[in-house]
Protein backbone atom coordinates (compact mmCIF):
# COMPACT_ATOMS: atom_id res chain seq x y z
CA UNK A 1 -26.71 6.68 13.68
CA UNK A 2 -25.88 9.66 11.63
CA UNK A 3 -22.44 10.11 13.20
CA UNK A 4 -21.79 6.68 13.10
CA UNK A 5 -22.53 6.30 9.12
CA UNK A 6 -20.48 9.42 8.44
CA UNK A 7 -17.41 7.38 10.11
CA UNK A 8 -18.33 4.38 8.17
CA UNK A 9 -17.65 6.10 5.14
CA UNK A 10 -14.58 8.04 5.90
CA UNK A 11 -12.46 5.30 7.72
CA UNK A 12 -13.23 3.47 4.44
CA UNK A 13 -12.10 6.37 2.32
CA UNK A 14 -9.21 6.21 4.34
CA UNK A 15 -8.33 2.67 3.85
CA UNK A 16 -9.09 2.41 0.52
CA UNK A 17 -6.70 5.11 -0.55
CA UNK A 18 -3.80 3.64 1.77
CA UNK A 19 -4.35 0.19 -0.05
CA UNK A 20 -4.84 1.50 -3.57
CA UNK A 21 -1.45 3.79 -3.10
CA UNK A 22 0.28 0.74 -1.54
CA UNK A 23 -0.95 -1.30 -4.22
CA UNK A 24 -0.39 1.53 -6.79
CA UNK A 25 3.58 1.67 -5.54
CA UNK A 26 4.10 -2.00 -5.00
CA UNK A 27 7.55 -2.69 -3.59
CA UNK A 28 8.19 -2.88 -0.28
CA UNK A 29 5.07 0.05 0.30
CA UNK A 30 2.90 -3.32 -0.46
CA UNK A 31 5.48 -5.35 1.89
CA UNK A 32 5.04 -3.39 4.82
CA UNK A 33 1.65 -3.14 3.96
CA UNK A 34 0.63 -6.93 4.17
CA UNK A 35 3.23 -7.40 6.52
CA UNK A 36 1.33 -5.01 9.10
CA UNK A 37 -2.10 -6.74 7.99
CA UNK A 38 -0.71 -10.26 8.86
CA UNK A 39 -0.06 -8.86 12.23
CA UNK A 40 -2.99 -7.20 12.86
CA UNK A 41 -4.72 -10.28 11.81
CA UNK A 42 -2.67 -12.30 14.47
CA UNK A 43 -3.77 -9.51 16.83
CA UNK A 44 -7.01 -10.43 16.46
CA UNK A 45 -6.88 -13.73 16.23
CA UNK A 46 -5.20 -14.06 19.42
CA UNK A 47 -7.61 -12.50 21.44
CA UNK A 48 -10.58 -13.67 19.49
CA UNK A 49 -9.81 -17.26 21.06
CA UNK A 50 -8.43 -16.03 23.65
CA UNK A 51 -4.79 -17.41 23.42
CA UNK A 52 -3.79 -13.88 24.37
CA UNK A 53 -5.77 -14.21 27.62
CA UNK A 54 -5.25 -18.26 28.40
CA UNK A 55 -2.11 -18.89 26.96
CA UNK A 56 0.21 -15.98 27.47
CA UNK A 57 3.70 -18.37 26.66
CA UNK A 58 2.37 -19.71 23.79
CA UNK A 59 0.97 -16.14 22.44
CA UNK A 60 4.51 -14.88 22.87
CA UNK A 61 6.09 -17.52 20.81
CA UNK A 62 3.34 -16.86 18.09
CA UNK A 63 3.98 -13.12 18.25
CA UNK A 64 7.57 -13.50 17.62
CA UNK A 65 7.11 -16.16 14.79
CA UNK A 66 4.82 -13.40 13.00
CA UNK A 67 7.36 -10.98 13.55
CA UNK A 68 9.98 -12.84 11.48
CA UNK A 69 7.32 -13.79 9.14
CA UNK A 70 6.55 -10.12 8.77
CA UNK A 71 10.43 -9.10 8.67
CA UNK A 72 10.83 -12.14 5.74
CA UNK A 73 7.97 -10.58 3.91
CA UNK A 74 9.18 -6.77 4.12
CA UNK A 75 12.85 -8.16 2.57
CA UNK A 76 10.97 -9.68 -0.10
CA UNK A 77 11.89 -13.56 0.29
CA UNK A 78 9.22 -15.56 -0.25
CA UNK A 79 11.10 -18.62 0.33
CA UNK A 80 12.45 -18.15 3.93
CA UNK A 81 9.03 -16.41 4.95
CA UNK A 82 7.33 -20.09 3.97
CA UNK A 83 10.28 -21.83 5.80
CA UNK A 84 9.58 -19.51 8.74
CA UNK A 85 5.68 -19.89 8.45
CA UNK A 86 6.55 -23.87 8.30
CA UNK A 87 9.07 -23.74 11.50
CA UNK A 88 6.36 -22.01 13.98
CA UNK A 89 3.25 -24.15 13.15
CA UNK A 90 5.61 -26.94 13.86
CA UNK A 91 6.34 -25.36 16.83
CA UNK A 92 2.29 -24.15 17.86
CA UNK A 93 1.95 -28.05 16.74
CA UNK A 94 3.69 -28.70 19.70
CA UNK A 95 2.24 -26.47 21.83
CA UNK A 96 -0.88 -28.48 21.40
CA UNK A 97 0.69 -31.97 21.73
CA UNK A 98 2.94 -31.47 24.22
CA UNK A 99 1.00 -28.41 26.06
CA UNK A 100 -2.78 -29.03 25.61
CA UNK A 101 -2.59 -25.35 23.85
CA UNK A 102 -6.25 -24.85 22.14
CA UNK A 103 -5.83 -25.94 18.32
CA UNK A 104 -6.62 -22.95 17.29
CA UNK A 105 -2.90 -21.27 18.16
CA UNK A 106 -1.30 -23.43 14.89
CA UNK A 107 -4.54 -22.18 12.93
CA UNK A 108 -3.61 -18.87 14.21
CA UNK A 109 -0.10 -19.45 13.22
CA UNK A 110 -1.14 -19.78 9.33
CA UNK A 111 -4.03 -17.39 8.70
CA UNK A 112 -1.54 -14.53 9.70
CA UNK A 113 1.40 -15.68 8.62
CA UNK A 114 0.47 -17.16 5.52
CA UNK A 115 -1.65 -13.52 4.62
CA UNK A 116 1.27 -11.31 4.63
CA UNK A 117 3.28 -14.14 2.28
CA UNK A 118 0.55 -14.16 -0.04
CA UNK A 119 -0.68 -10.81 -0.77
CA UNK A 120 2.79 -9.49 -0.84
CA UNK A 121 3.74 -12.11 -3.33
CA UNK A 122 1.12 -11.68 -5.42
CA UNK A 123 1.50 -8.11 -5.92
CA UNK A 124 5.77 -7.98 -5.93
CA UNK A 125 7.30 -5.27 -7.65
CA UNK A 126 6.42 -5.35 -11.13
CA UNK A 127 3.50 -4.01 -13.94
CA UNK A 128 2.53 -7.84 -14.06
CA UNK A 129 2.39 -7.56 -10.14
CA UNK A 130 -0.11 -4.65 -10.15
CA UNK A 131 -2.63 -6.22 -12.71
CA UNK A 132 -2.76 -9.54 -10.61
CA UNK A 133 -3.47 -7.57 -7.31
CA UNK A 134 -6.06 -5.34 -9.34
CA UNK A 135 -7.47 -8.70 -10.77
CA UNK A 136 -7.74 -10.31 -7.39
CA UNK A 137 -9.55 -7.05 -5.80
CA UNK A 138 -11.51 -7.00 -8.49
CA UNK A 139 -13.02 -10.64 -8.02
CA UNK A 140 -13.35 -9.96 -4.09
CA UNK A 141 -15.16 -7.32 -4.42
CA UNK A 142 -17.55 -8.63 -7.10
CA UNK A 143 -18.32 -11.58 -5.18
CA UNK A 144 -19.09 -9.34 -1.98
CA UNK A 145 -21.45 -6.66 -3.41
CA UNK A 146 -23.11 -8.65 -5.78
CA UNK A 147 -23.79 -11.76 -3.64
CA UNK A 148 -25.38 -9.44 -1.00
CA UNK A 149 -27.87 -7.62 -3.79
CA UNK A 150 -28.42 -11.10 -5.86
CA UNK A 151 -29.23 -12.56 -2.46
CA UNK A 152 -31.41 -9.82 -1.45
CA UNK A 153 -33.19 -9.56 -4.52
CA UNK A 154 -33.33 -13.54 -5.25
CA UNK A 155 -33.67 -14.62 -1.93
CA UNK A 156 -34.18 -18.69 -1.60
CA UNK A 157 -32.43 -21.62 0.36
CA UNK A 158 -29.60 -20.58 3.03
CA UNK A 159 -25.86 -21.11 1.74
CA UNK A 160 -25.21 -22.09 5.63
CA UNK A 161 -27.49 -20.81 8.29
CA UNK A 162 -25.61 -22.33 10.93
CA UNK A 163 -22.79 -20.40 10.29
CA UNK A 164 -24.22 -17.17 8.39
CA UNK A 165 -28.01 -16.87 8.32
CA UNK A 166 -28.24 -14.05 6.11
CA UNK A 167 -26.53 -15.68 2.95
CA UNK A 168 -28.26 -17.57 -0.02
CA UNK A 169 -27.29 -19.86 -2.34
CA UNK A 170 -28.56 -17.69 -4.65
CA UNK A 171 -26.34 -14.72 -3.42
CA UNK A 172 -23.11 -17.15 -3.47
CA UNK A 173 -23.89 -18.28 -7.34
CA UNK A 174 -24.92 -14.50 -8.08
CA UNK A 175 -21.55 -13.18 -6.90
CA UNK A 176 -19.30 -16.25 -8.31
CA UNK A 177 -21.22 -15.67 -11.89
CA UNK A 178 -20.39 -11.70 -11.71
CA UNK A 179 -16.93 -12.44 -10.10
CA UNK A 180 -16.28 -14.60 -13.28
CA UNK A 181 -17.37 -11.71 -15.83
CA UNK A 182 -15.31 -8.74 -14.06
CA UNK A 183 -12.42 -11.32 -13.58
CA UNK A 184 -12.40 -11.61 -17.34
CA UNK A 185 -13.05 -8.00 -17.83
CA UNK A 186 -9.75 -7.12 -16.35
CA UNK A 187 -8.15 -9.97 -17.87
CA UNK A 188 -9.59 -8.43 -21.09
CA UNK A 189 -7.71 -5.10 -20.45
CA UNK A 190 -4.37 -6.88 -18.76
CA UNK A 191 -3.69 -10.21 -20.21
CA UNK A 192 -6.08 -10.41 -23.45
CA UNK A 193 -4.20 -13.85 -24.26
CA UNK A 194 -5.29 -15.28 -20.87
CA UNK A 195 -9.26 -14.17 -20.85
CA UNK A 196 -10.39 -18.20 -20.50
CA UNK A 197 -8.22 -18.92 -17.87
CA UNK A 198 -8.65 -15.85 -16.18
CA UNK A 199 -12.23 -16.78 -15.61
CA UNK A 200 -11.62 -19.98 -14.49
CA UNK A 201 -9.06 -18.58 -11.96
CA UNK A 202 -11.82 -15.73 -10.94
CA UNK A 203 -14.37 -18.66 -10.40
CA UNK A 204 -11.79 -20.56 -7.77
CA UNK A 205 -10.74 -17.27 -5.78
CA UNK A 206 -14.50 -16.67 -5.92
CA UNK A 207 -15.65 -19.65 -3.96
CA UNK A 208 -12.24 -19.45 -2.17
CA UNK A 209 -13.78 -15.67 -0.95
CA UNK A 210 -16.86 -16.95 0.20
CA UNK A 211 -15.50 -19.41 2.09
CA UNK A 212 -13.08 -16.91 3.85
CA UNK A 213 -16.32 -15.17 5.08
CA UNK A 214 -17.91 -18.29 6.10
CA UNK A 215 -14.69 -19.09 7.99
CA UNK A 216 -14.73 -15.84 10.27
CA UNK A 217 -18.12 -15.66 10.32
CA UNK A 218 -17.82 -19.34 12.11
CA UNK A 219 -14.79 -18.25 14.11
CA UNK A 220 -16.80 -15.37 15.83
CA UNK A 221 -19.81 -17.88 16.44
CA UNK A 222 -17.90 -20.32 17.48
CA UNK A 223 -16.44 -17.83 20.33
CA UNK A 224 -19.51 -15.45 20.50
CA UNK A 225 -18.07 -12.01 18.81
CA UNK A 226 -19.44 -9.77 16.96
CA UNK A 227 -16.31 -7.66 15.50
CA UNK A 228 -12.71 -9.68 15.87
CA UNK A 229 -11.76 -5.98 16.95
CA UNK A 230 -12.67 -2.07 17.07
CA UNK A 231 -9.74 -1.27 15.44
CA UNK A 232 -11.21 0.77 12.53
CA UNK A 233 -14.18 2.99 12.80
CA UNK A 234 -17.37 1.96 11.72
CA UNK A 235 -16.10 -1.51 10.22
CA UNK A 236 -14.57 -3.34 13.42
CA UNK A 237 -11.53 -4.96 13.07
CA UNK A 238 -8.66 -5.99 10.06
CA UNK A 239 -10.87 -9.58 9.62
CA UNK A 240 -13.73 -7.85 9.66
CA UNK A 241 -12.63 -6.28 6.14
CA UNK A 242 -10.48 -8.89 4.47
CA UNK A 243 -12.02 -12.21 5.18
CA UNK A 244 -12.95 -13.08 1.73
CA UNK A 245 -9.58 -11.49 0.18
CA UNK A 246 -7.45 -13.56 2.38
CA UNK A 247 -8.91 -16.68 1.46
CA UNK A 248 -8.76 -15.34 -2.03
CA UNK A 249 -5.02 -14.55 -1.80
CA UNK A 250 -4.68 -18.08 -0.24
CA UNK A 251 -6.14 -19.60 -3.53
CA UNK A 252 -4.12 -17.31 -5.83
CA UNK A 253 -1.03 -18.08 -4.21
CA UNK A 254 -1.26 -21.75 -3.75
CA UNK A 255 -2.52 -21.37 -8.14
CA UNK A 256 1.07 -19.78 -8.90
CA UNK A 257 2.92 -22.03 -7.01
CA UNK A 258 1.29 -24.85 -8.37
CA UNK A 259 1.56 -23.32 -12.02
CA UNK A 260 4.84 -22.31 -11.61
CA UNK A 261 5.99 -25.89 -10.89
CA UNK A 262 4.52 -27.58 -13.89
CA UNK A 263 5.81 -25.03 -16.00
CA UNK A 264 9.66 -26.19 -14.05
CA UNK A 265 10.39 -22.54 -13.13
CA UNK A 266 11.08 -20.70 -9.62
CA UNK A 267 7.89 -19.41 -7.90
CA UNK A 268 7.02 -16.35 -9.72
CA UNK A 269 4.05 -13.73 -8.93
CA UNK A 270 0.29 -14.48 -9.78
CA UNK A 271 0.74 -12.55 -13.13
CA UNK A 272 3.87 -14.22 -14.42
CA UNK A 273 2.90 -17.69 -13.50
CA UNK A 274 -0.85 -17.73 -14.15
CA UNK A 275 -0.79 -15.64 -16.99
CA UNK A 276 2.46 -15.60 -19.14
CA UNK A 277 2.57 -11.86 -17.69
């Protein structure tokens, strides 16, 4: 147990100091960076549902749709990694009409793919970039530690027991409420003309997080695994780490887009558009 908590806490050393530098550096360090987590993801995925094991033609046509995805991302275009993203779950769409393929290949198709487009847009290459990625890791990972100790400590009815027995409701209003004040905090220090908003943005990717780890935690009920992988010591697999911050990159994304178009302007980074960054 010793051994085992010792590399616990080192291959998360590890992987906090890659992301932070990546993040730190932006660019295409960042690119490569989500581009190789939206693969990994896919990875898992695949064999999680075992498309990699039942489906072998249809896991081959997925692999090489994330591999332009992840080529689109590293070049920074935004706009023909979405086309791309659109074209294959068209295509996985297929699989399962024409095919019988399990539904879960196009669902597949868009958790990866749609990971590496959003966490590399958020971050991009500019200051603006870095204070939206540092904004969105800091409402993550509020929502994750404090939920678990305001659930532990509060206790009460089960957020969804079905699904994930040991979280509360409590826990899930504990860790939106703190998500909320260190959302603002940043905001504070980042984009002090943006402070209101910013909590109301750290409030969506909040519940947005939670129900990224609800979603994986129902995924590895639904086909009875424990870790989506053993990839990384002590902490199982790429899903394993970044459920919540997907979903949360999901929400941030999809916010920028949409602010970005009632504003009339191109789609610009989570900074620029949410924040006048």
């Amino acid at each position: 147990m010793q051994r085992e908590l010792q590399l616990r806490v080192v291959s998360g050393i590890v992987l906090a100091l890659i992301v932070l530098v990546a993040t730190w550096y932006g660019g295409l360090a960042f690119s490569v960076l989500s581009a190789v987590i939206g693969l990994l993801i896919y990875r898992e995925w695949s064999k999680i549902t075992r498309l990699a094991a039942n489906e072998p033609v249809a896991n081959a046509v997925g692999w090489i749709g994330q591999a332009a995805i992840a080529v689109a991302v590293v070049s920074g275009t935004v706009g023909y990694s979405l086309i791309l993203l659109l074209l294959f779950l068209a295509i996985a769409v297929g699989f399962v009409v024409m095919r019988g393929v399990s539904r879960w290949f196009p669902v597949g198709t868009v958790y990866a793919g749609l990971t590496g487009i959003a966490l590399a847009n958020i971050r991009g290459a500019d200051p603006a970039g870095l204070h939206a990625m540092l904004f969105v890791f800091a409402v993550v990972w509020a929502t994750d530690v404090l939920a678990y100790f305001v659930g532990r400590a509060i206790g009460g009815p089960k957020l969804a027991p079905k699904i994930s027995p040991g979280k509360t409701w409590s826990g899930a209003i504990g860790g939106a409420v703190c998500a909320v004040a260190a959302g603002m905090l940043v905001a504070y220090v980042e984009f002090p003309n943006a402070v209101p908003l910013a909590g109301f943005v750290a409030l969506v990717l909040s519940v947005f997080s939670q129900s990224g780890d609800l979603f994986e935690s129902f995924i590895k009920r639904r086909f009875g695994v424990k870790d989506s992988s053993r990839l990384i010591p002590g902490h199982g697999g790429v899903m394993d780490r970044v459920d919540g911050l997907i979903f949360a990159c999901f929400a941030a994304f999809l916010l920028a887009g949409l602010f970005s178009l009632i504003k009339g302007e191109q789609m610009a980074s989570l900074g620029a558009a949410l924040f006048g960054a």
